[in-house]
Protein backbone atom coordinates (compact mmCIF):
# COMPACT_ATOMS: atom_id res chain seq x y z
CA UNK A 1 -126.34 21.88 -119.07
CA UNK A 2 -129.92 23.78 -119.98
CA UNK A 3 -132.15 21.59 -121.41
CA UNK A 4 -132.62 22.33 -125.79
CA UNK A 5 -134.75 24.87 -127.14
CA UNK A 6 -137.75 24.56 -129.51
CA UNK A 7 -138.47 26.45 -132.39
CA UNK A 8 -141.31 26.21 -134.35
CA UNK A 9 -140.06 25.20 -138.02
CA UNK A 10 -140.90 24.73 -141.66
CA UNK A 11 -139.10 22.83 -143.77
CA UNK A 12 -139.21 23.25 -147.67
CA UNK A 13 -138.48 22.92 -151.38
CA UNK A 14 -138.37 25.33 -153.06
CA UNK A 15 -137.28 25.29 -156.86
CA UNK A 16 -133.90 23.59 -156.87
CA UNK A 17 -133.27 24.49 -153.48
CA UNK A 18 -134.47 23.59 -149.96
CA UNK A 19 -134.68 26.18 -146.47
CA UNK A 20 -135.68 26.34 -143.07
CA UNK A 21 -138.36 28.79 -142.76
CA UNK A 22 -139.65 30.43 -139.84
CA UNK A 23 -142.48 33.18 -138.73
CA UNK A 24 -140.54 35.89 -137.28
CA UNK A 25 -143.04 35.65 -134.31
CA UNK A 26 -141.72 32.09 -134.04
CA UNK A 27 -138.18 32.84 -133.15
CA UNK A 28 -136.76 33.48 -129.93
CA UNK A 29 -137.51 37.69 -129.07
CA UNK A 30 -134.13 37.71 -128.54
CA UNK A 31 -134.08 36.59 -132.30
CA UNK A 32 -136.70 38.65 -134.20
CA UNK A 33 -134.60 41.16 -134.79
CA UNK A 34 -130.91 41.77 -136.98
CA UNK A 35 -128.34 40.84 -135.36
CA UNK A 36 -125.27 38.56 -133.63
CA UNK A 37 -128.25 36.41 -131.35
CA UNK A 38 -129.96 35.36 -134.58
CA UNK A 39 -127.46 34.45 -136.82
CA UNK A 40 -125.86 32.34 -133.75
CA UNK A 41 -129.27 30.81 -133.83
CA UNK A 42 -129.70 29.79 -137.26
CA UNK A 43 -126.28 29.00 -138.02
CA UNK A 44 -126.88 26.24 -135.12
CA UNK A 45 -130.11 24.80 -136.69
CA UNK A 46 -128.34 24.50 -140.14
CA UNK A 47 -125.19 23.30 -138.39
CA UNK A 48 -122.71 25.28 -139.92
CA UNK A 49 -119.61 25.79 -139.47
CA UNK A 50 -118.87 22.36 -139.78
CA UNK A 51 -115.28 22.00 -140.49
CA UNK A 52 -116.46 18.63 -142.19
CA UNK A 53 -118.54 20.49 -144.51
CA UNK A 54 -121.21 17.77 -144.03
CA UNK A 55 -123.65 19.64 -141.71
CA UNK A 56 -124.38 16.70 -139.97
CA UNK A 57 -126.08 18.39 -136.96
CA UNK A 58 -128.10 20.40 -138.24
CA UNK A 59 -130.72 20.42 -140.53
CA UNK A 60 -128.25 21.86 -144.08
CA UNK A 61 -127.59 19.70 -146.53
CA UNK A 62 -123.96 20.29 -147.11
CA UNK A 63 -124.51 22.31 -150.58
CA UNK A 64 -125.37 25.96 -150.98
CA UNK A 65 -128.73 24.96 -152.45
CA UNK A 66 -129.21 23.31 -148.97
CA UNK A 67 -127.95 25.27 -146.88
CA UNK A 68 -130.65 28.71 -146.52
CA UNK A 69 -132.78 30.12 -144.10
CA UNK A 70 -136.00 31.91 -144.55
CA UNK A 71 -137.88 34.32 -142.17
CA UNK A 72 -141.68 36.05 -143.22
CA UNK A 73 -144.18 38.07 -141.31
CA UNK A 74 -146.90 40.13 -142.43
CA UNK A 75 -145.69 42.65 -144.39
CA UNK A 76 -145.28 46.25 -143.34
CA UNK A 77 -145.55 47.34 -147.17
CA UNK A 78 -148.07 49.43 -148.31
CA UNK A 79 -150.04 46.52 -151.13
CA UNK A 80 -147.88 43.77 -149.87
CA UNK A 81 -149.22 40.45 -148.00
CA UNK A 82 -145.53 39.04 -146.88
CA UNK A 83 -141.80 40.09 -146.19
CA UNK A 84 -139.37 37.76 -146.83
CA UNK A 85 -135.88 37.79 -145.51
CA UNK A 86 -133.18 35.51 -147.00
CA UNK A 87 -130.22 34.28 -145.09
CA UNK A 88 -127.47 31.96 -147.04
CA UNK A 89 -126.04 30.06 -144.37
CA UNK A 90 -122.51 29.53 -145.08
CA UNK A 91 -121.26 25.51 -144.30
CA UNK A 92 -117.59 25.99 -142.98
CA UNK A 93 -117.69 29.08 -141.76
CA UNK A 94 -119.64 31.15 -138.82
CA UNK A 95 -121.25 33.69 -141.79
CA UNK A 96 -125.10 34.00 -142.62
CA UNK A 97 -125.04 36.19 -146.09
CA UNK A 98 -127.62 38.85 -146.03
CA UNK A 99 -127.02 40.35 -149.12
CA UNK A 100 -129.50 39.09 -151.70
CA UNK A 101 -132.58 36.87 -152.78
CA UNK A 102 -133.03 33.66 -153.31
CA UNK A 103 -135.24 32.82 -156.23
CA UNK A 104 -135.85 29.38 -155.84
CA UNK A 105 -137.02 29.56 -152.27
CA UNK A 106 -138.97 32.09 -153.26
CA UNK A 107 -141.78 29.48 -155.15
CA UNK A 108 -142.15 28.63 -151.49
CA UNK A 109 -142.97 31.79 -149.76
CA UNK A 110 -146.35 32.15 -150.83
CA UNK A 111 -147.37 28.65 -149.94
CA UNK A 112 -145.62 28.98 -146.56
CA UNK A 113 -147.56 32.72 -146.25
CA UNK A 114 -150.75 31.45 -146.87
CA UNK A 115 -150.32 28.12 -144.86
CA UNK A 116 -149.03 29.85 -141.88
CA UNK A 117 -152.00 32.80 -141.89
CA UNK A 118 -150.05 35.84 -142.99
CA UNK A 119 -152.10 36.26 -146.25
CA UNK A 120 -155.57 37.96 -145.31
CA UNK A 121 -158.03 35.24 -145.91
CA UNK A 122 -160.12 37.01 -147.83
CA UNK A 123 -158.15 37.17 -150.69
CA UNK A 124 -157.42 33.50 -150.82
CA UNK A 125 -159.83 31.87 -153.45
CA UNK A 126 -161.76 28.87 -152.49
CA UNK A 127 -160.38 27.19 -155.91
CA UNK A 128 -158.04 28.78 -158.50
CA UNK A 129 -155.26 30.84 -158.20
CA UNK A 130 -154.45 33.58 -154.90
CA UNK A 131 -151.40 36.09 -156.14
CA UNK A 132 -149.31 36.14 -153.34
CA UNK A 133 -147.46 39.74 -152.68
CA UNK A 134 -143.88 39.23 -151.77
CA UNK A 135 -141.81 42.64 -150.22
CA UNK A 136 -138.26 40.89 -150.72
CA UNK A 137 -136.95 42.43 -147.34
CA UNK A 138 -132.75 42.21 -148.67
CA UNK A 139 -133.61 43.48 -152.01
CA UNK A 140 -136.37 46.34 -151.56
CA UNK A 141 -138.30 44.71 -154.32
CA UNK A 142 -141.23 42.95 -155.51
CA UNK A 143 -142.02 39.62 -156.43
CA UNK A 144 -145.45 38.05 -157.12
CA UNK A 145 -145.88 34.06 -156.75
CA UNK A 146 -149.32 32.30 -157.89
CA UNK A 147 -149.90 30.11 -155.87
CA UNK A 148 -152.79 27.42 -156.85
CA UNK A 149 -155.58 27.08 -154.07
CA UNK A 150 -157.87 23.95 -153.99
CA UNK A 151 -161.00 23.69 -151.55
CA UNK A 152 -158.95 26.95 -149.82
CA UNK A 153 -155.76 25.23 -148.84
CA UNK A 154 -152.50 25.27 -150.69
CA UNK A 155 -152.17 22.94 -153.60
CA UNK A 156 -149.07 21.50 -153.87
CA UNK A 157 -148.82 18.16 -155.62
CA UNK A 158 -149.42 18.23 -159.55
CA UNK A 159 -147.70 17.38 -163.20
CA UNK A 160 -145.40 20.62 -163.35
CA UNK A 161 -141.82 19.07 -163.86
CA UNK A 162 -138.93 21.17 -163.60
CA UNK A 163 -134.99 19.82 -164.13
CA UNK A 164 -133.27 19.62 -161.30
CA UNK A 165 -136.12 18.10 -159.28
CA UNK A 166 -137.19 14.83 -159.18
CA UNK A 167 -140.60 14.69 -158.93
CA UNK A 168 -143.56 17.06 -159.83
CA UNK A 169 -145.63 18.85 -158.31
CA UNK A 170 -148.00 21.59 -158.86
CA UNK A 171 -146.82 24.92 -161.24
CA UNK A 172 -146.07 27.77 -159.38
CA UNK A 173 -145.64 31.04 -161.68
CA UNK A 174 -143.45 33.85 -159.86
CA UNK A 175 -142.98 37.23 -161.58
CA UNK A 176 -140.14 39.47 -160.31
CA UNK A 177 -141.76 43.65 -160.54
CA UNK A 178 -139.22 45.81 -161.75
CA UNK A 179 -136.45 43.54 -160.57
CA UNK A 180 -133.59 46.44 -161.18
CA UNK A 181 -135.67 49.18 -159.08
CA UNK A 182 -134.19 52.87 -159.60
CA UNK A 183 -130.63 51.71 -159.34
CA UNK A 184 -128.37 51.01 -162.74
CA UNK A 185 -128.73 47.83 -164.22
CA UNK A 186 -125.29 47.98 -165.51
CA UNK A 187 -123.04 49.19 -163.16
CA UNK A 188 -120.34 50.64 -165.43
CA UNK A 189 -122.73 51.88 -167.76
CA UNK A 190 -121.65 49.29 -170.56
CA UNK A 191 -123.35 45.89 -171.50
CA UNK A 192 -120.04 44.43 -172.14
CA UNK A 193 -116.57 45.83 -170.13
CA UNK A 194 -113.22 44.25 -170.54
CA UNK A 195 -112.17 42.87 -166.74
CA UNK A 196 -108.82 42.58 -165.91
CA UNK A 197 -107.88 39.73 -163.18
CA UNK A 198 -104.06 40.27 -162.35
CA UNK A 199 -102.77 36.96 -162.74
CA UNK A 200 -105.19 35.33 -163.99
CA UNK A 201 -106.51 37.04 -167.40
CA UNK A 202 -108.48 39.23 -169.57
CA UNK A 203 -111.88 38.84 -169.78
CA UNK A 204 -114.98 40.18 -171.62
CA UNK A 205 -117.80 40.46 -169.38
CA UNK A 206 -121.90 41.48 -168.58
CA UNK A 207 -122.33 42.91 -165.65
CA UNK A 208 -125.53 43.64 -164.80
CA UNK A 209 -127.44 43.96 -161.69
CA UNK A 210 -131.27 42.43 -162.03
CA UNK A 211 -133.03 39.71 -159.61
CA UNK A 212 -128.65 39.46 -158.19
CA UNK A 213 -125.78 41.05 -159.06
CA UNK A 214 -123.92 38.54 -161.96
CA UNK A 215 -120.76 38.86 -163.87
CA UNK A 216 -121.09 36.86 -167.18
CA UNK A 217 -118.28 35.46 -169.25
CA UNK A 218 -117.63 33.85 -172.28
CA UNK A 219 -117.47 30.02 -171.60
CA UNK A 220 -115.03 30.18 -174.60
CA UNK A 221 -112.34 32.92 -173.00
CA UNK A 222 -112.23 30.74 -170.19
CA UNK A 223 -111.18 27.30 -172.10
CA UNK A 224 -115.19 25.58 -171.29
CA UNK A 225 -117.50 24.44 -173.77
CA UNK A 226 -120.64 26.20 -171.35
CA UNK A 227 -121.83 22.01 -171.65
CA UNK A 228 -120.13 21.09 -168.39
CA UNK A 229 -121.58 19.24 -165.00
CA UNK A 230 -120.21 19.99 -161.53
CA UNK A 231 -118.21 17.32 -161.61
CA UNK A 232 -115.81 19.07 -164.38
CA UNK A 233 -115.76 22.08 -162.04
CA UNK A 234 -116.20 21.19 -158.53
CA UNK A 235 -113.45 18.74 -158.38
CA UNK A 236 -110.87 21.47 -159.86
CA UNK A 237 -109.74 23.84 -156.73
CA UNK A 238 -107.07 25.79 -159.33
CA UNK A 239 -110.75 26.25 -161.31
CA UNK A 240 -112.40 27.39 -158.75
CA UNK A 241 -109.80 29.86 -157.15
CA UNK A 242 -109.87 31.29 -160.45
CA UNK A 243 -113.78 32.29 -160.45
CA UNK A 244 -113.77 33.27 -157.14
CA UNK A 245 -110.81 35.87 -158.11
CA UNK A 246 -112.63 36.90 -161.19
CA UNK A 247 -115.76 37.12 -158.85
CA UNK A 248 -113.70 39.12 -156.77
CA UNK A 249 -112.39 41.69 -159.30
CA UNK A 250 -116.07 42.28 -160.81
CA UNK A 251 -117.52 43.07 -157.42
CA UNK A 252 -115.10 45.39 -157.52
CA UNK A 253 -115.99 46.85 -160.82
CA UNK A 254 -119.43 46.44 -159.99
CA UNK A 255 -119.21 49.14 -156.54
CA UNK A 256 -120.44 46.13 -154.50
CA UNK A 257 -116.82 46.01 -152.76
CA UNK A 258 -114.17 48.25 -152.31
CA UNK A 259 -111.18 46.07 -152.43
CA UNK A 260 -110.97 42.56 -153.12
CA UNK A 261 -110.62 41.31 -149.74
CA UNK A 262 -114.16 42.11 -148.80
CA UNK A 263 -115.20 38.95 -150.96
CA UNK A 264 -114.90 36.86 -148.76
CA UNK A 265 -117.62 38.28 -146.57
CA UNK A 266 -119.80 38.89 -149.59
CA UNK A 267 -119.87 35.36 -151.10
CA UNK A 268 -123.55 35.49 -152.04
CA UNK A 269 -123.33 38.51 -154.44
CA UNK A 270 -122.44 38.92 -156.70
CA UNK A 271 -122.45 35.39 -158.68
CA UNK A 272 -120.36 34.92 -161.59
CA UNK A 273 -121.53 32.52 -164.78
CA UNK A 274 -120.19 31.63 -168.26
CA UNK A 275 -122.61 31.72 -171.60
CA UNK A 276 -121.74 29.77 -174.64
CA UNK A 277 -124.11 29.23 -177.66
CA UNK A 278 -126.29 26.21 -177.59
CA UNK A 279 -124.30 22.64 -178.05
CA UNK A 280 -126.23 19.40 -176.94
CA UNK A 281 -124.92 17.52 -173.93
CA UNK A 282 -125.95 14.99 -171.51
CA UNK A 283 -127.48 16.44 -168.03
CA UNK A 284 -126.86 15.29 -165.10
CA UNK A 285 -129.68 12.83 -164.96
CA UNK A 286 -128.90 11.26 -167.81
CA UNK A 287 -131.40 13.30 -170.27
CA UNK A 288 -129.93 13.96 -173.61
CA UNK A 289 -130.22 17.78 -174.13
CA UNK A 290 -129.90 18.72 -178.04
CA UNK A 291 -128.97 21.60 -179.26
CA UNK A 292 -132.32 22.40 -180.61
CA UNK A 293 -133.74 22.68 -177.48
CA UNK A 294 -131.92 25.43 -176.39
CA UNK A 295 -131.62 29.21 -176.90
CA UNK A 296 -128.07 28.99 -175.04
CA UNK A 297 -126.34 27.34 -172.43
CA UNK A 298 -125.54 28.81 -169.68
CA UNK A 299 -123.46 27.25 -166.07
CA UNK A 300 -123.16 29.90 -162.95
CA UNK A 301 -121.28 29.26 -159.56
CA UNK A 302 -122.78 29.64 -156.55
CA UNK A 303 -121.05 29.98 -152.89
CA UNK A 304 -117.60 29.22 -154.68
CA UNK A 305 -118.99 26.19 -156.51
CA UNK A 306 -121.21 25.19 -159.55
CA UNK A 307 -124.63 24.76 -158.99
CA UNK A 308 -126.34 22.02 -159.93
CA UNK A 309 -128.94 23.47 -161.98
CA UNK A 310 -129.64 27.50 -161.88
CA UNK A 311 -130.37 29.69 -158.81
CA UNK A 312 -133.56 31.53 -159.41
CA UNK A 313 -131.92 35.02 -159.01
CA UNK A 314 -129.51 34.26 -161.86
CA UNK A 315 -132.41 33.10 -164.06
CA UNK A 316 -133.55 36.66 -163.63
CA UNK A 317 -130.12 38.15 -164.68
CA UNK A 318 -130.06 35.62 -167.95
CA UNK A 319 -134.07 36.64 -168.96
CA UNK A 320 -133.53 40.40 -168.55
CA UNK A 321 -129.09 40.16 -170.25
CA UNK A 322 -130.70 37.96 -172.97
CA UNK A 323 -133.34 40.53 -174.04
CA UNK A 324 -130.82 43.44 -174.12
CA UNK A 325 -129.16 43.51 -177.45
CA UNK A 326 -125.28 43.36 -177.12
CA UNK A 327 -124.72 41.41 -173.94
CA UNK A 328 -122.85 38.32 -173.82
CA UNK A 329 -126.02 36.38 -172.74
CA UNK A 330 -127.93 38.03 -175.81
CA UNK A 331 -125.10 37.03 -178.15
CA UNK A 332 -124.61 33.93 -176.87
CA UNK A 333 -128.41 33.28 -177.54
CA UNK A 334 -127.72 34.56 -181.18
CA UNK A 335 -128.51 38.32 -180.62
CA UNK A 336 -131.95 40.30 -182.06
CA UNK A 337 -134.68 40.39 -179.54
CA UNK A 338 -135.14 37.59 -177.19
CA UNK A 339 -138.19 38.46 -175.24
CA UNK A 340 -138.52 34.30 -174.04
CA UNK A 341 -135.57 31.97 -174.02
CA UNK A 342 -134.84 28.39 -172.82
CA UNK A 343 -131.23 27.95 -171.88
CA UNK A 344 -129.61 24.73 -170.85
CA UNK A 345 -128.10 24.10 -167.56
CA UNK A 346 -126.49 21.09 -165.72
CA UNK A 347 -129.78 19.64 -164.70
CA UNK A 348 -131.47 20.42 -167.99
CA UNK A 349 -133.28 23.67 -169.29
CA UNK A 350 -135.71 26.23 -167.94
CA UNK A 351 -137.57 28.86 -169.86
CA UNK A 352 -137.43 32.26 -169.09
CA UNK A 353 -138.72 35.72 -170.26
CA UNK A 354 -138.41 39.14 -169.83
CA UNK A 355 -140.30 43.27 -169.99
CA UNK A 356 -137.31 45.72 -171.07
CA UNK A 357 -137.81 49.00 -171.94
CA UNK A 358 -135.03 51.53 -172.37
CA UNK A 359 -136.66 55.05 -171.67
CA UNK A 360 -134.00 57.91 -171.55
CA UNK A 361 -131.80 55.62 -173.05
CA UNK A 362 -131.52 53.53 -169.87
CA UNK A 363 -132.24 49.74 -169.68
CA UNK A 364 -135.02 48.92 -167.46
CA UNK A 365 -136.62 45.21 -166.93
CA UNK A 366 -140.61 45.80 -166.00
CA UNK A 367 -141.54 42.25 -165.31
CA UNK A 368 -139.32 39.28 -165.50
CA UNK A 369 -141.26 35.86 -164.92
CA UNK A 370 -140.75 31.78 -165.35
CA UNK A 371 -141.98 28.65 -163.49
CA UNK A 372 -140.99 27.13 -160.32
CA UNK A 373 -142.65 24.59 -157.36
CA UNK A 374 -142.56 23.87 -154.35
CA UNK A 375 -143.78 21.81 -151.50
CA UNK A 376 -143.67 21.25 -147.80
CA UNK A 377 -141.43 18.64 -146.43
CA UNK A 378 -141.42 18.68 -142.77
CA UNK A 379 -143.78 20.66 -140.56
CA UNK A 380 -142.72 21.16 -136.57
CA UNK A 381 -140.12 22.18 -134.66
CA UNK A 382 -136.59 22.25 -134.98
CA UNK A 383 -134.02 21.68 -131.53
CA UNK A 384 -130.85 23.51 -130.42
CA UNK A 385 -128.97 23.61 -127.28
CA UNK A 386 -129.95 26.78 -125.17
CA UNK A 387 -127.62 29.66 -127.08
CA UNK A 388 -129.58 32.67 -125.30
């Protein structure tokens, strides 16, 4: 048998979530470019599929927050430092989704950029703050992290807490530019459409397309409370064949599928969540989250499960639906204007805001921002058996 190969690796949180990340000029040639060779690759460092769902050869963690892949090298857009490509890494079956961001990773990207040399030095601050310029390579759009710089290296450790996370670390502020782009930010042209899931129901629902494509319900229609931990879902497979259907339907409805069958090669877009209006609960750590604290709750699924706390793409979709009056998310939060809102999730809460405009008479988000860190875990290289 060929000895294993080495691959120079970085391993990080970022957000709620942690990835692999890689320089493109890192992988295998074989590797650095689209295609059956590097997905084989990374699906092998992440160990997936694992028909034990554990990933216990690889370097996944057996949840969808776990299991991700990131590759950057110096961007080839005009005003941009980095482009960063996303891969969610599917855990039971051979299937690396391509189709959208991550938002939580993507607290990490500058730090990794400017640790690995791939922002120009010069505009890296000896001390303060050096605004990292992101060209989101799956989306075509871009995102701005600020990334704190002490004695020129990458500060990482600080007081910033976020849910979700256990410990702090330093604040890193990310702003998503334009996060909709020239394309409709809703779909169907409505801020609320009545979806019909044969078998299943009739549901009101947002469908909007801003930092990922989402489909929001009414926690209500659907018989939840919008209070409840991934235990009350996760544990339920007639649940959860029930939001993958209605996921399934909306991509439809959405144009991001033609028929429903091509789901289940699209399971990172578009997510589905349910809103409700804010009721206190008890988070998953333990933390007692009232009522008061909260603009709305909110709970959204993620790879055909609920996610612990909130992906960072969805947070976009919930800033930019809450400031638009009439959408479920906006209602939910009360209606009126909601330019900043905190809405709970099973961790806890995280604070959002969002830029609309509507010129023409067309919705457009100009600047959606909120909070995030991140921090290096593991620096070296990762090992695989010989798969060129």
């Amino acid at each position: 048998m060929k000895p294993q190969i080495k691959i120079p690796a970085t391993y990080m949180r970022g957000g709620t979530s942690k990835g692999v990340f890689f320089k493109l000029s890192d992988l295998p040639k074989a590797a650095q470019k689209p295609g059956e060779i590097r997905d084989r690759i990374l699906l092998r460092i992440i160990g997936s599929p694992d028909p034990y769902g554990k990933q216990t050869d690889g370097m996944g963690g057996a949840t969808s927050s776990t299991s991700k892949t990131v590759i950057l090298s110096k961007s080839n857009e005009p005003n941009h430092d980095v482009d960063y490509l996303f891969g969610q890494v599917a855990i039971d079956r051979p299937f690396i989704d391509w189709s959208g961001n991550c938002g939580n990773l993507t607290a990490a990207v500058g730090s990794f950029a400017i640790s690995s040399g791939l922002v120009d030095s010069q505009r890296i601050p000896d001390n303060g703050i050096c605004e990292v310029r992101i060209w989101q390579a799956n989306i075509n759009k871009t995102i701005i992290a600020h990334v704190p710089i002490t004695h020129g290296e990458v500060q990482e450790a600080g007081d910033f807490e976020l849910d979700g996370v256990t410990f702090p670390a330093a604040e890193v502020k990310i702003d998503f530019v334009n996060p909709v782009g020239d394309s409709a930010m809703f779909p169907t042209g409505n801020v609320i459409d009545t979806l019909d899931v044969p078998n299943i129901g009739t549901y009101q629902a947002t469908m909007i397309n801003a930092g990922i494509p989402t489909i929001f319900l009414n926690a209500s229609e659907l018989n939840y409370q919008g209070t409840e931990l991934q235990t009350d879902i996760n544990s339920n497979d007639k649940a959860l064949a029930m939001f993958e259907t209605i996921r399934a339907y909306g991509a439809v409805k959405m144009g991001l599928i033609k028929d429903i069958t091509e789901a289940v090669t699209r399971q990172h877009t578009p997510k589905v969540a349910f809103v409700a209006p804010p009721l206190a609960y008890t988070a998953s750590s333990g933390k007692r989250i009232q009522a008061s604290d909260i603009d709305l709750n909110v709970r959204a699924l993620s790879m055909g499960l609920l996610h612990h706390a909130m992906m960072g793409t969805a947070a976009v979709a919930i800033a930019t639906a809450a400031a638009i009056p009439g959408t479920l998310v906006n209602l939910a939060a009360g209606g009126g204007q909601h330019q900043n809102i905190r809405f709970g999730h099973p961790s806890g809460t995280l604070k959002v805001g969002a830029n609309v405009v509507q010129p023409d008479g067309q919705w457009k988000a100009q600047k959606v921002s909120m909070s995030r860190s991140a921090r290096t875990l593991m620096k070296g290289c990762v090992y695989i058996p010989d798969l060129l």
